[in-house]
N, C-alpha and C. Protein backbone atom coordinates (compact mmCIF):
# COMPACT_ATOMS: atom_id res chain seq x y z
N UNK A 1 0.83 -1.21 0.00
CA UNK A 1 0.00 0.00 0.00
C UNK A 1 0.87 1.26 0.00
N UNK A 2 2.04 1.13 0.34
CA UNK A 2 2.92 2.29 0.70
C UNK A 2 3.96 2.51 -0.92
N UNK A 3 3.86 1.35 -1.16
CA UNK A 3 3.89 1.48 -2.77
C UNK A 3 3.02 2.55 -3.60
N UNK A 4 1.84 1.50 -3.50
CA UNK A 4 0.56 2.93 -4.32
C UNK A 4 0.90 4.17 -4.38
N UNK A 5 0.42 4.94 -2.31
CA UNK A 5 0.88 6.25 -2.48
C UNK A 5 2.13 6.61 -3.51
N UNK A 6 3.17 5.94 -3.26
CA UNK A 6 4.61 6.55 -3.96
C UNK A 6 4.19 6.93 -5.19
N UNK A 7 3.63 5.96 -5.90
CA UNK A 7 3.54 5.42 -7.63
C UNK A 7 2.71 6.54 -7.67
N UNK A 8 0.99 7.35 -6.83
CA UNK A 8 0.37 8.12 -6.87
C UNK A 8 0.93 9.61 -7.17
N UNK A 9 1.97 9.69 -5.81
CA UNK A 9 2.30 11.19 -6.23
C UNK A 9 3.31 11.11 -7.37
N UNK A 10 3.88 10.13 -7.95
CA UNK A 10 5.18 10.43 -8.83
C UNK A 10 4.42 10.18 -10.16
N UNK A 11 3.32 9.96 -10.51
CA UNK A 11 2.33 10.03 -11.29
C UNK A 11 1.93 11.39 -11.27
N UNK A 12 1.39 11.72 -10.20
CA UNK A 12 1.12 13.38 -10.29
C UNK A 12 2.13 14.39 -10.37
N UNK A 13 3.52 13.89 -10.10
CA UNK A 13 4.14 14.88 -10.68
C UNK A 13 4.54 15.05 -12.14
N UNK A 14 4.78 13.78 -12.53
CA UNK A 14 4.67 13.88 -13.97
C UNK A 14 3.65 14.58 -14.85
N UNK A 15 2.70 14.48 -14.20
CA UNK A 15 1.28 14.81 -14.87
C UNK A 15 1.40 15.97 -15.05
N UNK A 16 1.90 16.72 -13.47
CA UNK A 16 1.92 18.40 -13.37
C UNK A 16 3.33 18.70 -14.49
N UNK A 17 4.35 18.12 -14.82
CA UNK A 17 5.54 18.64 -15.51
C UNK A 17 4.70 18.62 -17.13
N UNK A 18 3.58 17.52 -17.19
CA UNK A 18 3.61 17.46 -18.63
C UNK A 18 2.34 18.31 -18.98
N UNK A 19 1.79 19.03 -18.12
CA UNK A 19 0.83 20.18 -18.51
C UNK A 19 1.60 21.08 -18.26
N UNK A 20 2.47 21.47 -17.71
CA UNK A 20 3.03 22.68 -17.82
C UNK A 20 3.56 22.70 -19.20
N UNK A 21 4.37 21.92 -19.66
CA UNK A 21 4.96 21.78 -21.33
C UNK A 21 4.25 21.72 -22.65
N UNK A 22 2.85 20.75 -22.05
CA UNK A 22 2.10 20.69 -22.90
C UNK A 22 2.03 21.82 -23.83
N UNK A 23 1.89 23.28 -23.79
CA UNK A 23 1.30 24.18 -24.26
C UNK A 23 2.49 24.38 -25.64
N UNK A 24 3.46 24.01 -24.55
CA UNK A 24 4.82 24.80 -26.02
C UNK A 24 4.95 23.21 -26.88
N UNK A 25 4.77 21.99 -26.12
CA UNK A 25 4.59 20.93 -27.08
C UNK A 25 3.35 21.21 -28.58
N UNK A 26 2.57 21.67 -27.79
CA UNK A 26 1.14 22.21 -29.03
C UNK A 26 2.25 22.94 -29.79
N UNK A 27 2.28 23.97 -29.36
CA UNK A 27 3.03 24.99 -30.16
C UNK A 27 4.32 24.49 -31.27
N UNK A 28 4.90 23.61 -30.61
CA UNK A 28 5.89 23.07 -31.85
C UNK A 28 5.30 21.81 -32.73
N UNK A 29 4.68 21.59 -32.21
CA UNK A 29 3.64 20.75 -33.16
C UNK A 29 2.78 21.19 -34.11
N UNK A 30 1.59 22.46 -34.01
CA UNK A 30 1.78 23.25 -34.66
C UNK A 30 2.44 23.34 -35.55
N UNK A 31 3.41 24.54 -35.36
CA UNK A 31 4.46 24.47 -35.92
C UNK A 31 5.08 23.79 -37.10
N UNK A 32 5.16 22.11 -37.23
CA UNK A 32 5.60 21.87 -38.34
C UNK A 32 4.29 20.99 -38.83
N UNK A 33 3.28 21.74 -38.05
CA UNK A 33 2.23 21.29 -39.06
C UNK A 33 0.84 20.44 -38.66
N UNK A 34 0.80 20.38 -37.19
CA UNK A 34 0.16 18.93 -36.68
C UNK A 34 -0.67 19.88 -36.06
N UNK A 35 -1.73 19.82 -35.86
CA UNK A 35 -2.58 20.17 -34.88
C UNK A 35 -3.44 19.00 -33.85
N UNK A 36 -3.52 19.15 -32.50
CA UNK A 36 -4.18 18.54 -31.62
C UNK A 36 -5.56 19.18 -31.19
């Protein structure tokens, strides 16, 4: 169970790093052409 938690928050931090990037990921995607 002390597993879970771990796996929980290091899941949520990923989550939080990959919405923060997300936006400029759009943006270079965009970019050469892709839209999401």
């Amino acid at each position: 169970e002390g597993k879970l938690s771990v796996d929980k928050n290091y899941i949520r931090e990923h989550i939080k790093l990959f919405e923060e990037n997300s936006e400029s990921i759009k943006e270079r995607l965009s970019y050469i052409g892709i839209k999401i």
